[in-house]
PDB file of N, CA and C in Angstrom:
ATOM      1  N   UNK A   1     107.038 108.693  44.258  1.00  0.00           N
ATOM      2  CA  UNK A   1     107.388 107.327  44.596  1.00  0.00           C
ATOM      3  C   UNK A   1     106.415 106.842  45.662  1.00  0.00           C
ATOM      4  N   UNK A   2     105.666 106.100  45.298  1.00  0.00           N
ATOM      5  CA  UNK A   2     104.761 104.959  46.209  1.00  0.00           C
ATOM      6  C   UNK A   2     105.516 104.677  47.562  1.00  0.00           C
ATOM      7  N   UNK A   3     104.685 104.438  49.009  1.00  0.00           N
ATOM      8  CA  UNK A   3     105.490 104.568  50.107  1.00  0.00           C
ATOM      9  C   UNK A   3     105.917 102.817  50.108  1.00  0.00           C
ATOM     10  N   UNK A   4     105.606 102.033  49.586  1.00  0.00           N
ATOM     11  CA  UNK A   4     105.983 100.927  49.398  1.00  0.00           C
ATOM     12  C   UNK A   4     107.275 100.482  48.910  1.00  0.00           C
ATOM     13  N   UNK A   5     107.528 101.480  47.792  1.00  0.00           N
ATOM     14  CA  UNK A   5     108.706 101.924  47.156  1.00  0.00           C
ATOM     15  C   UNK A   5     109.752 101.930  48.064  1.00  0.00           C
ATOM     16  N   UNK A   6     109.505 103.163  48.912  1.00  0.00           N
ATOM     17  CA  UNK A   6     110.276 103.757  49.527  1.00  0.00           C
ATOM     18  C   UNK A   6     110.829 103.150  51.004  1.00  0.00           C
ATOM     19  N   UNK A   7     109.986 102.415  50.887  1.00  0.00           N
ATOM     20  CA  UNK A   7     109.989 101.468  51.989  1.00  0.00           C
ATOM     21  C   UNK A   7     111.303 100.044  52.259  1.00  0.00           C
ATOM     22  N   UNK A   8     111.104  99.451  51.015  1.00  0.00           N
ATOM     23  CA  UNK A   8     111.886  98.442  50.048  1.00  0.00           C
ATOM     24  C   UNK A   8     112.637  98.347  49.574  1.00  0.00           C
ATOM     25  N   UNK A   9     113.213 100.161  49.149  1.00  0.00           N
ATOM     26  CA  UNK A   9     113.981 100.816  48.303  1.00  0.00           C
ATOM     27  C   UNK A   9     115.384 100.191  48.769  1.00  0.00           C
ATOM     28  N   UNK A  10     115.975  99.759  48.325  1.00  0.00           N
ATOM     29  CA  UNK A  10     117.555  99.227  48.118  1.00  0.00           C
ATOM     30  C   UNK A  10     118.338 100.229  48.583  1.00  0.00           C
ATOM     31  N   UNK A  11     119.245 100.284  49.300  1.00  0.00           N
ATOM     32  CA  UNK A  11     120.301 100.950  49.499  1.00  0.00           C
ATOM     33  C   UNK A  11     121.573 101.030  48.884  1.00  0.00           C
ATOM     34  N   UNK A  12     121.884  99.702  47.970  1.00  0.00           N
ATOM     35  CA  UNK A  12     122.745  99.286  47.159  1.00  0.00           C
ATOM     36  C   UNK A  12     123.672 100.301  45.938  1.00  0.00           C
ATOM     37  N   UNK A  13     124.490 100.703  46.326  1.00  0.00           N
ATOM     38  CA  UNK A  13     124.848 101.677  44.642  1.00  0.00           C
ATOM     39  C   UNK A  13     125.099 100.504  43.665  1.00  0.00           C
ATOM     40  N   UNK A  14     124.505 101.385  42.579  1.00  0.00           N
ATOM     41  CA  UNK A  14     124.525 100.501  41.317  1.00  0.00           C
ATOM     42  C   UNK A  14     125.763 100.484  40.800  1.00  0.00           C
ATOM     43  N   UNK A  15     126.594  99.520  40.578  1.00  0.00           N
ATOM     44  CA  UNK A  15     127.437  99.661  39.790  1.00  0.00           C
ATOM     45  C   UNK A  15     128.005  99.597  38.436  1.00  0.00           C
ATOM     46  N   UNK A  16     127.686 100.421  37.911  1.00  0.00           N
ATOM     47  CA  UNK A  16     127.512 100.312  36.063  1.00  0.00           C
ATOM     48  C   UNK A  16     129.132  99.623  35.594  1.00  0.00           C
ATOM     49  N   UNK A  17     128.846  98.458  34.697  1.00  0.00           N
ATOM     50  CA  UNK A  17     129.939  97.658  34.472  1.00  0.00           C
ATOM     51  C   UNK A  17     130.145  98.256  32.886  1.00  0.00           C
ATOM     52  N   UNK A  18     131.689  98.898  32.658  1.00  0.00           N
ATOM     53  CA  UNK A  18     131.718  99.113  31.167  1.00  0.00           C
ATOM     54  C   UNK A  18     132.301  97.967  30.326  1.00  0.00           C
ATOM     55  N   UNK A  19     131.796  97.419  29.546  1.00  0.00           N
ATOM     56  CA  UNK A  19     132.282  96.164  28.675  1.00  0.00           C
ATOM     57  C   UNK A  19     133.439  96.697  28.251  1.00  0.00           C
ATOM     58  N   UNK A  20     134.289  95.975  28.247  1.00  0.00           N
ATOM     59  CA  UNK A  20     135.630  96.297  26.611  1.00  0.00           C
ATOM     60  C   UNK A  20     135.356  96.196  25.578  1.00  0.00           C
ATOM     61  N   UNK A  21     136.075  96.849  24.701  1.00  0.00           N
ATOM     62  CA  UNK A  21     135.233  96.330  23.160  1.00  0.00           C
ATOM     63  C   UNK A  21     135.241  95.154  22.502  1.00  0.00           C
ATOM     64  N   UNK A  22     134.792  94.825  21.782  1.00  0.00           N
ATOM     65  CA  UNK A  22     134.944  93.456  21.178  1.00  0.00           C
ATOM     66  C   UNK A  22     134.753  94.003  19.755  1.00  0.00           C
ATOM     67  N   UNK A  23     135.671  92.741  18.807  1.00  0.00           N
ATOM     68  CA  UNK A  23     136.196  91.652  19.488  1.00  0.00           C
ATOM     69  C   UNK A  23     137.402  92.278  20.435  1.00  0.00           C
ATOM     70  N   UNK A  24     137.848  91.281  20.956  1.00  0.00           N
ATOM     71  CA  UNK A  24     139.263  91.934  22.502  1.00  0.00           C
ATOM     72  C   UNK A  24     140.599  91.415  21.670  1.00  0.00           C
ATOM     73  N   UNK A  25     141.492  92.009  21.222  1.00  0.00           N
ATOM     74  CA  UNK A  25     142.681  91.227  20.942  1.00  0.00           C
ATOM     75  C   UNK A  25     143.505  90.469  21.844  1.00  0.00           C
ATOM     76  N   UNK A  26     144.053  89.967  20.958  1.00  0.00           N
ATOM     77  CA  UNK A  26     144.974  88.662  21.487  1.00  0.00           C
ATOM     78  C   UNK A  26     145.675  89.316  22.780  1.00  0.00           C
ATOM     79  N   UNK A  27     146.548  88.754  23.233  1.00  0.00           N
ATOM     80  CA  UNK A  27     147.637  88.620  24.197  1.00  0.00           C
ATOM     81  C   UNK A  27     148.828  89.432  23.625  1.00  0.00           C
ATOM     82  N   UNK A  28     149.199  89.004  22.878  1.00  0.00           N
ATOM     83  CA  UNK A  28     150.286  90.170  22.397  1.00  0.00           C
ATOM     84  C   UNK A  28     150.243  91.118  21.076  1.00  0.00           C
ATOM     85  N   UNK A  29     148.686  91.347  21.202  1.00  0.00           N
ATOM     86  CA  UNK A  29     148.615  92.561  20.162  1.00  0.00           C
ATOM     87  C   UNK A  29     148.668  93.874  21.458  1.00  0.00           C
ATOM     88  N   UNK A  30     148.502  94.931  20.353  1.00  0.00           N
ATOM     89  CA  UNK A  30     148.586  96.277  20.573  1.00  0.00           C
ATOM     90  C   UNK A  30     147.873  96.434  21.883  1.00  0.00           C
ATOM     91  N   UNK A  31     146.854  97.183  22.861  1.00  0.00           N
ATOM     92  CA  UNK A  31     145.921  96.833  23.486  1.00  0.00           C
ATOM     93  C   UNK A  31     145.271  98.275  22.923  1.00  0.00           C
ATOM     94  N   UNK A  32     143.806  97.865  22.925  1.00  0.00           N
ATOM     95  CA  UNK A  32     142.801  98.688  22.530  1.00  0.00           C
ATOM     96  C   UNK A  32     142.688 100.120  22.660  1.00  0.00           C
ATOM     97  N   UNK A  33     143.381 100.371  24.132  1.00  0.00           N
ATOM     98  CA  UNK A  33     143.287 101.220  24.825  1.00  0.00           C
ATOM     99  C   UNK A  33     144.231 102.514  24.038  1.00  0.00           C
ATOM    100  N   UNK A  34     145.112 102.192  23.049  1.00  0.00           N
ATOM    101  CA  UNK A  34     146.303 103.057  22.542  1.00  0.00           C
ATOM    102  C   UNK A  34     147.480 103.861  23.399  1.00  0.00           C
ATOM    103  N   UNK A  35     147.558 102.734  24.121  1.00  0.00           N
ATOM    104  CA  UNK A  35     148.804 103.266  25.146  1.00  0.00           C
ATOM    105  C   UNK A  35     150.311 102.586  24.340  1.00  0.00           C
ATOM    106  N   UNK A  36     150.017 101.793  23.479  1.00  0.00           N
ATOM    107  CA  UNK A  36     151.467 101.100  23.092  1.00  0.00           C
ATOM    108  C   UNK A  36     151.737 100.052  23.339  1.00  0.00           C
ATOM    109  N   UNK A  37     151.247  99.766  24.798  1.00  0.00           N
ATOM    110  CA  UNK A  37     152.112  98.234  25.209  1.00  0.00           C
ATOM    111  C   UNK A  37     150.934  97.001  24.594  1.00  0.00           C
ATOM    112  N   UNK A  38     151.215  95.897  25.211  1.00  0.00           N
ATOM    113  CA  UNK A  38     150.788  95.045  24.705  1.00  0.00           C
ATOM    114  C   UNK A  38     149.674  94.600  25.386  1.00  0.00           C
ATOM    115  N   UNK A  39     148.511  94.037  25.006  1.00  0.00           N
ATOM    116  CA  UNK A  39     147.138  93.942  25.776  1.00  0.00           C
ATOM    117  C   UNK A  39     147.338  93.164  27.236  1.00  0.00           C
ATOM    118  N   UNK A  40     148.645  91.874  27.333  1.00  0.00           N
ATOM    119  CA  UNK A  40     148.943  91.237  28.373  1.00  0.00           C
ATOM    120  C   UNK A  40     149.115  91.917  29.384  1.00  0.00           C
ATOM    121  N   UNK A  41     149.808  93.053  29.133  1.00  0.00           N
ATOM    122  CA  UNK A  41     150.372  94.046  29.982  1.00  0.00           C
ATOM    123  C   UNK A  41     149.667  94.982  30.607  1.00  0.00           C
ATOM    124  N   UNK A  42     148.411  95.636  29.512  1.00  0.00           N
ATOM    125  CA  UNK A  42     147.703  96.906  29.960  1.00  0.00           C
ATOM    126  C   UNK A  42     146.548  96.561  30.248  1.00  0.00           C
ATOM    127  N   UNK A  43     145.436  96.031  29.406  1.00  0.00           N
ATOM    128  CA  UNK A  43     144.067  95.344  30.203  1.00  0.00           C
ATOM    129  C   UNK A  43     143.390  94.547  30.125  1.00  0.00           C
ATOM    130  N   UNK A  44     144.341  93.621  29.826  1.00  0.00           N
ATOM    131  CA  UNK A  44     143.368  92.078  29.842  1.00  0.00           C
ATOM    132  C   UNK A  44     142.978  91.576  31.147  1.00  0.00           C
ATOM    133  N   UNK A  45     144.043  91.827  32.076  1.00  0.00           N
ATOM    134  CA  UNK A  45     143.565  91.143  33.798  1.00  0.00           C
ATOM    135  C   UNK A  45     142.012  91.980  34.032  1.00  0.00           C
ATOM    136  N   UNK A  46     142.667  93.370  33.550  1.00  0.00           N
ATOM    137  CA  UNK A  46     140.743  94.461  34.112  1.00  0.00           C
ATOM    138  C   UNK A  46     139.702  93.786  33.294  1.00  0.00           C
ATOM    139  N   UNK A  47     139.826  93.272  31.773  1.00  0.00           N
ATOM    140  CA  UNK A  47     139.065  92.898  30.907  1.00  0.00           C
ATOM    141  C   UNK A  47     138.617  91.763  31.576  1.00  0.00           C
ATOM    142  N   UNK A  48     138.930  90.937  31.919  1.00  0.00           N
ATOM    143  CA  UNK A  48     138.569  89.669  32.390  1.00  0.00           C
ATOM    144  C   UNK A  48     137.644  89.612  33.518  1.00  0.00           C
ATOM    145  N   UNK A  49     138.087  90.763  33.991  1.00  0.00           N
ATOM    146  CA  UNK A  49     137.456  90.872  35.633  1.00  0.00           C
ATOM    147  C   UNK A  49     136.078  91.325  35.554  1.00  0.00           C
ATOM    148  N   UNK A  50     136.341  91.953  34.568  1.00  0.00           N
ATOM    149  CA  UNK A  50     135.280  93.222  34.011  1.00  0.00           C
ATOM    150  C   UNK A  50     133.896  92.497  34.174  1.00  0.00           C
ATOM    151  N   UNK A  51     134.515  91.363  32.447  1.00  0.00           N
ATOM    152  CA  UNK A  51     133.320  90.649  31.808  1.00  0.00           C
ATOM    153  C   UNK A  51     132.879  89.504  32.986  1.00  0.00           C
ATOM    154  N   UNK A  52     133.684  88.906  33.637  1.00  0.00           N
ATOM    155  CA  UNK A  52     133.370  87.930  34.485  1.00  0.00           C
ATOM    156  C   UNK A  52     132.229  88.834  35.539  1.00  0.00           C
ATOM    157  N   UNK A  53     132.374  89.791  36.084  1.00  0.00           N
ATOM    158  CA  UNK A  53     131.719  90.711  36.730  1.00  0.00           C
ATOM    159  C   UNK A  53     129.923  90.614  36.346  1.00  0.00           C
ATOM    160  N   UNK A  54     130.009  90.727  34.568  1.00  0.00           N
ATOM    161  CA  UNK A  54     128.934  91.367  34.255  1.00  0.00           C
ATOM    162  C   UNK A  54     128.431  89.918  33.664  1.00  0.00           C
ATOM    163  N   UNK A  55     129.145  88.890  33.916  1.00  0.00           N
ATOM    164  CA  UNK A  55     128.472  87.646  33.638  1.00  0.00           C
ATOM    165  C   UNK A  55     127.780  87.100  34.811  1.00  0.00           C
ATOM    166  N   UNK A  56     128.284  87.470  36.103  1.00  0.00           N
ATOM    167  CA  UNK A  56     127.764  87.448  37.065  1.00  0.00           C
ATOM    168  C   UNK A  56     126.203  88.046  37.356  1.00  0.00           C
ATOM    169  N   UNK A  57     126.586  88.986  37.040  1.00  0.00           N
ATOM    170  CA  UNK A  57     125.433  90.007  36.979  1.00  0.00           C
ATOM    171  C   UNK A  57     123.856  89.819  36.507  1.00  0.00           C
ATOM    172  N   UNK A  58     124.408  88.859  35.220  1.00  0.00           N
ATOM    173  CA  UNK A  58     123.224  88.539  33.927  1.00  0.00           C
ATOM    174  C   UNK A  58     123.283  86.921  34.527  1.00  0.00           C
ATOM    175  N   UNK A  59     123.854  86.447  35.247  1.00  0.00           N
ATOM    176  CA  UNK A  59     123.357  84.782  35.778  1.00  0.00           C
ATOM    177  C   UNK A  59     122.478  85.512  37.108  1.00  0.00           C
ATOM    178  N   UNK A  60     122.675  86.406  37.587  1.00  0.00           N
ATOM    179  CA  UNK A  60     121.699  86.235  38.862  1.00  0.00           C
ATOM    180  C   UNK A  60     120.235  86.927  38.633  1.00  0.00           C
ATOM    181  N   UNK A  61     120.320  88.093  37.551  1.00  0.00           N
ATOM    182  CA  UNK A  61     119.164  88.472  37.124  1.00  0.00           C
ATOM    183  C   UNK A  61     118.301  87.612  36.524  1.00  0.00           C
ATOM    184  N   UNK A  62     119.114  86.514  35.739  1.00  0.00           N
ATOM    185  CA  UNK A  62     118.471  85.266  34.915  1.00  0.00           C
ATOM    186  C   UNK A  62     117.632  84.358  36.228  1.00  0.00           C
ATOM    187  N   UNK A  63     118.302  83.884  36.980  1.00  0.00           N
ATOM    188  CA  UNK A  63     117.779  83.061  38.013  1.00  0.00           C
ATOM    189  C   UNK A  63     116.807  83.768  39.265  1.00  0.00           C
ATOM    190  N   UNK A  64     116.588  85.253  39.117  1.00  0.00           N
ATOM    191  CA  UNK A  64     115.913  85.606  40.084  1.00  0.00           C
ATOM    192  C   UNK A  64     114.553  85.986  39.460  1.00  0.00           C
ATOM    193  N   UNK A  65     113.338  85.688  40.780  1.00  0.00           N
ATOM    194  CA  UNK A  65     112.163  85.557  40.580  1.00  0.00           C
ATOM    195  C   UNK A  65     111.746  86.914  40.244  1.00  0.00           C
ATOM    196  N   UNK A  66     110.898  87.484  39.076  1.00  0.00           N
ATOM    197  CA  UNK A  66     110.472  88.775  38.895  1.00  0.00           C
ATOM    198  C   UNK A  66     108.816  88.861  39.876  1.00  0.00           C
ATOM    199  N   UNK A  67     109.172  90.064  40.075  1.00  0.00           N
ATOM    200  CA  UNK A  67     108.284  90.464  40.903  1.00  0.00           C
ATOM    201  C   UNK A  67     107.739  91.587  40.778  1.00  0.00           C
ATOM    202  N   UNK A  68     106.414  91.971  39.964  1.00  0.00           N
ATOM    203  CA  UNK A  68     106.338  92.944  39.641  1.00  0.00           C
ATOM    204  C   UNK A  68     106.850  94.051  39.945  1.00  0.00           C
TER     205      UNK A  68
END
């Protein structure tokens, strides 16, 4: 690693975002996950949070200047 690198180097942990699958069912189907209950119940609030997360993610990479 270049001392420039190392210099610059981010301290940040990465946080790897796992998508849900798609498509996501409804509200009161099964939920993906095969626990039984209903998706309202088990992970649509995490699902939401999830994707909003990783939409975040892909708007700021979009708007930031690349630099070699």
């Amino acid at each position: 690693m270049s001392l420039l690198r190392k210099l610059f180097k981010k301290n940040v942990a990465v946080e790897e975002l796992q998508a849900p699958p798609m498509p996501l069912p409804q509200r009161n189907d099964l939920c993906w996950c095969g626990s039984g209950t209903k998706y309202k119940k088990c992970h649509l609030e995490e699902d939401q949070h999830t994707l909003s997360r990783i939409r975040e993610k892909e708007q700021a990479a979009a708007c930031s200047p690349v630099l070699g």
